[in-house]
Protein backbone atom coordinates (compact mmCIF):
# COMPACT_ATOMS: atom_id res chain seq x y z
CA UNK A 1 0.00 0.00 0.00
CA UNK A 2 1.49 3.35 -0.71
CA UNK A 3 2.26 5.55 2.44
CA UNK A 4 -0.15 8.09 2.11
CA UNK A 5 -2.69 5.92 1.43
CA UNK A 6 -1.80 4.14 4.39
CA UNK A 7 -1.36 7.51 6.18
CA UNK A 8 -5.53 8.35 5.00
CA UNK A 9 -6.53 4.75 6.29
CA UNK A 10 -4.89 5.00 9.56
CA UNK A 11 -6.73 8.58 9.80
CA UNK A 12 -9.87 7.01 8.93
CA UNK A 13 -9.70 4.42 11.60
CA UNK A 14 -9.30 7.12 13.91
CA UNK A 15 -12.40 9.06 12.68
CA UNK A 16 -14.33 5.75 12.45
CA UNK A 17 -13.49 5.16 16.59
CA UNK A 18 -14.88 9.02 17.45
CA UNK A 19 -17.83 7.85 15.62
CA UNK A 20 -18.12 4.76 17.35
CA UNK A 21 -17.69 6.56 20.54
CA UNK A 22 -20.34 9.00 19.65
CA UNK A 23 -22.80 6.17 19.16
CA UNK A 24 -21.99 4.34 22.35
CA UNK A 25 -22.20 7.65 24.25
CA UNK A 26 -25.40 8.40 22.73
CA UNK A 27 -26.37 4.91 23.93
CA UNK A 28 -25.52 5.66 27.37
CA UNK A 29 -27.33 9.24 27.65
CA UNK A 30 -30.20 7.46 26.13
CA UNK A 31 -30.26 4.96 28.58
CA UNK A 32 -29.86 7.23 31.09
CA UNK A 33 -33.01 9.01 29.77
CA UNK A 34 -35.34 5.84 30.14
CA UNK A 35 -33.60 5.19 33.68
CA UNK A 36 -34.53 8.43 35.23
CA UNK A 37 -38.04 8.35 33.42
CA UNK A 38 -38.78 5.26 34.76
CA UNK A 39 -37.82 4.86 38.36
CA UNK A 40 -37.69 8.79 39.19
CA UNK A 41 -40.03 10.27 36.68
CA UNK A 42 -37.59 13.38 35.51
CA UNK A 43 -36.22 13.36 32.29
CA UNK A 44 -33.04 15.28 30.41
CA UNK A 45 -34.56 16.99 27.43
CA UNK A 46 -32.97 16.66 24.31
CA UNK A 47 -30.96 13.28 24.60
CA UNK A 48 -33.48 12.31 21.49
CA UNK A 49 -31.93 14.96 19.46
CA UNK A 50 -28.11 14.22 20.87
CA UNK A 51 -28.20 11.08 20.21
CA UNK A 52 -29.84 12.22 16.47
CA UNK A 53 -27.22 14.24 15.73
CA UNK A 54 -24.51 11.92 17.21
CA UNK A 55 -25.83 9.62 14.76
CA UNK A 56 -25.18 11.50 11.56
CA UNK A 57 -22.13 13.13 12.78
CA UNK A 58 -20.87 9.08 13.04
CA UNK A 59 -22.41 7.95 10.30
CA UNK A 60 -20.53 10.14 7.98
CA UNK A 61 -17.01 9.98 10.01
CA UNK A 62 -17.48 6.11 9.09
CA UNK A 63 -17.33 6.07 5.04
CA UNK A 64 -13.59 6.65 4.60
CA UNK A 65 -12.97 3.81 6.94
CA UNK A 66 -15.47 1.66 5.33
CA UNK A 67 -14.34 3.09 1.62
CA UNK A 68 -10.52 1.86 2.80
CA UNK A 69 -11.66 -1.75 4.64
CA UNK A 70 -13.68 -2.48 1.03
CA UNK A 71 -16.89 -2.37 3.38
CA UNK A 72 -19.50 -0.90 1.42
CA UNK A 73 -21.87 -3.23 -0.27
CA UNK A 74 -21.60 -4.99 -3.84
CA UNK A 75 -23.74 -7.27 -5.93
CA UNK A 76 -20.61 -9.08 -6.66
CA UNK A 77 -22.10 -12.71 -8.10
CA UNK A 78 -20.17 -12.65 -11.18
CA UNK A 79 -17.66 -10.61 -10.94
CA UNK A 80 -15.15 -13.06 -9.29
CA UNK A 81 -15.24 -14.85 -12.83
CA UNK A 82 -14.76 -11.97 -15.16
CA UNK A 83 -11.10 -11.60 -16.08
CA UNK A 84 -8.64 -9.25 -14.04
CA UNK A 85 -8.46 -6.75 -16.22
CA UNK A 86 -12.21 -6.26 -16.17
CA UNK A 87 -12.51 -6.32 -12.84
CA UNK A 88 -10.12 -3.72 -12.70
CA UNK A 89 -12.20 -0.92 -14.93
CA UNK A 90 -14.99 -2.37 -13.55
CA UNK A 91 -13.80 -1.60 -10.00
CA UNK A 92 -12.37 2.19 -11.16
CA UNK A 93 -15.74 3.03 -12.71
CA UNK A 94 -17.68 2.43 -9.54
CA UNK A 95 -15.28 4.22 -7.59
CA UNK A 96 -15.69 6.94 -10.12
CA UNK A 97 -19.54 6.58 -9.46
CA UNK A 98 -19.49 6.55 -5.48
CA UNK A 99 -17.25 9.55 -5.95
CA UNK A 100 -19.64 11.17 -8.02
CA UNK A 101 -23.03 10.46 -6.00
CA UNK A 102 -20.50 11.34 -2.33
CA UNK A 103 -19.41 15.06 -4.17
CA UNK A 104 -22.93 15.43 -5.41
CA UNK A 105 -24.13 14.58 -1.54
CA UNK A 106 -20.90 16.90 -0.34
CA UNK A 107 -21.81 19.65 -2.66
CA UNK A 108 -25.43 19.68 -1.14
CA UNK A 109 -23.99 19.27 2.40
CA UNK A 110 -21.61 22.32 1.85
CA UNK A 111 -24.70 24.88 0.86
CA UNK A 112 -27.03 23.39 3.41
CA UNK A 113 -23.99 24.26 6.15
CA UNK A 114 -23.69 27.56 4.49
CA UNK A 115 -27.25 28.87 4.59
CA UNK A 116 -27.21 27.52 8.47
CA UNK A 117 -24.28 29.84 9.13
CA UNK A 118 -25.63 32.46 7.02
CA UNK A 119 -28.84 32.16 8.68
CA UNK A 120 -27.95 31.67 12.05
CA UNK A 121 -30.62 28.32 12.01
CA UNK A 122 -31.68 26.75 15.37
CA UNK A 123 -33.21 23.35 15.91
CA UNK A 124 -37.21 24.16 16.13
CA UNK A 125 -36.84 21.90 19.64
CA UNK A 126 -36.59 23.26 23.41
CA UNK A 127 -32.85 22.61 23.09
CA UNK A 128 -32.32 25.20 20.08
CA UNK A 129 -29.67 24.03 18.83
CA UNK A 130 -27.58 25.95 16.60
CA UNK A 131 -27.60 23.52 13.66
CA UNK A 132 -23.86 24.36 12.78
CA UNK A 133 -22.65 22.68 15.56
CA UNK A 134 -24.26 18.81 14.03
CA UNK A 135 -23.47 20.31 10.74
CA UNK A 136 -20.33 21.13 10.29
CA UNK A 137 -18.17 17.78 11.62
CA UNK A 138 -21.17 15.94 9.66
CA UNK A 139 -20.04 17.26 6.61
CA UNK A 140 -16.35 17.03 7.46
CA UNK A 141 -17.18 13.24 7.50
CA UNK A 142 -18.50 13.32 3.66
CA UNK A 143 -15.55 15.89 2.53
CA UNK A 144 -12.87 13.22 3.73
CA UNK A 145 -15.31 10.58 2.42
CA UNK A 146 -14.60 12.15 -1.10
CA UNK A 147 -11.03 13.10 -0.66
CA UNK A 148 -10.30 9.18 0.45
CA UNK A 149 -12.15 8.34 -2.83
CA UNK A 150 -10.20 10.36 -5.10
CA UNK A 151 -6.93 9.25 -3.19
CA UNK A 152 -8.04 5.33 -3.69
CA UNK A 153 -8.92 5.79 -7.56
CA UNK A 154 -5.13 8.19 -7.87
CA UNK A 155 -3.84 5.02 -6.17
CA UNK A 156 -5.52 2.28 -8.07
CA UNK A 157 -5.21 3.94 -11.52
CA UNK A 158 -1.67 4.51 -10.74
CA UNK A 159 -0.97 0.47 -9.48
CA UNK A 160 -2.78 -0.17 -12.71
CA UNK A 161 -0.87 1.47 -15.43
CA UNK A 162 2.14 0.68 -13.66
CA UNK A 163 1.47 -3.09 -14.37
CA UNK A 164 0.23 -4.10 -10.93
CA UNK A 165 -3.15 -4.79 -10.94
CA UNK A 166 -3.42 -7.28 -7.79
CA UNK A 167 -2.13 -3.71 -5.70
CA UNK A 168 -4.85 -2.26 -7.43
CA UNK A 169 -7.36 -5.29 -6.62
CA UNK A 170 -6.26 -4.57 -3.04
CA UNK A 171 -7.26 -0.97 -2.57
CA UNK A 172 -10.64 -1.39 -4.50
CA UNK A 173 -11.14 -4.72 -5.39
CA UNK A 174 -13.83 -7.48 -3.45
CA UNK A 175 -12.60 -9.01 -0.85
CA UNK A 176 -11.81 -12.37 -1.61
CA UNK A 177 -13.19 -14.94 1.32
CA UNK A 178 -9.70 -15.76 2.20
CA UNK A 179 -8.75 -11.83 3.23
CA UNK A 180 -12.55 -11.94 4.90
CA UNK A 181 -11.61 -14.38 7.01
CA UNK A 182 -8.17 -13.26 7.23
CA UNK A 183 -10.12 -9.97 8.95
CA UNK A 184 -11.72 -11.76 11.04
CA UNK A 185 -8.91 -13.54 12.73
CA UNK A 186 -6.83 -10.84 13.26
């Protein structure tokens, strides 16, 4: 793996853990909401909308990581068969297209954050949240999601015309079961 793609995916592992952590302590504020509901009748306010906006924020910190582990989903019945080559355009197109539909999603993030600054926007809740604050590191997620993208295809493309396709196969490619359960071992 070239080092700054390994550089990207060690940064995306780290994004991918604040995410996780956001979820689990959205999880525990949640809980703690039905705990004091139930046996003391008071409740917090707002950990509904937290734990909304916790969600997003992680959601989108996740798809680099998921982009470098070869997570995302893929109707991939015959594509095991098709010869190397193949799989190799095959596999730079639909980067190209997940790039496309992320910078299209980005693009529409970007102006949605900008009219919330512009605007000043609060949630319409009791909390009134300034929307910025969700906003912003939620589309931070999908701008790195994009920027890994482009650095992946740079990568592939350049493993590919260089003559080494299986490097290529490796930073875009399907899993094959044996790294699968390779990941799951280790």
């Amino acid at each position: 793996m070239l080092p700054f793609i390994a550089k990207a995916h060690h940064f995306s592992r780290l994004l991918a853990w604040l995410g996780g952590t956001l979820i689990l302590g959205s999880a525990l504020l949640v809980t703690l909401e039905v705990v004091l509901r139930k046996f003391f009748g008071l409740s917090m306010a707002g950990a509904d909308e937290i734990s909304g906006y916790a969600f997003g924020v992680a959601t989108s910190l996740g798809f680099a990581f998921a982009l470098f582990e070869r997570a995302h989903i893929r109707v991939d019945a015959l594509f095991l068969i098709l010869p190397r080559w193949l799989r190799v355009i095959l596999n730079l197109f639909g980067l190209l297209l997940l790039i496309g539909f992320a910078a299209i999603v980005t693009w529409m993030a970007w102006q949605l954050v900008g009219d919330t600054l512009k605007h000043g926007s609060h949630s319409i809740t009791p909390m009134r949240t300034p929307l910025a604050l969700p906003q912003i590191p939620w589309l931070a997620g999908w701008v790195i999601f994009v920027a890994s993208g482009v650095l992946l295809f740079f990568g592939a493309l350049f493993s590919t015309l260089t003559g080494d396709s299986a490097s290529a196969d490796r930073l875009i490619g399907v899993k094959t079961l044996d790294e699968q359960i390779e990941d799951e071992t280790t």
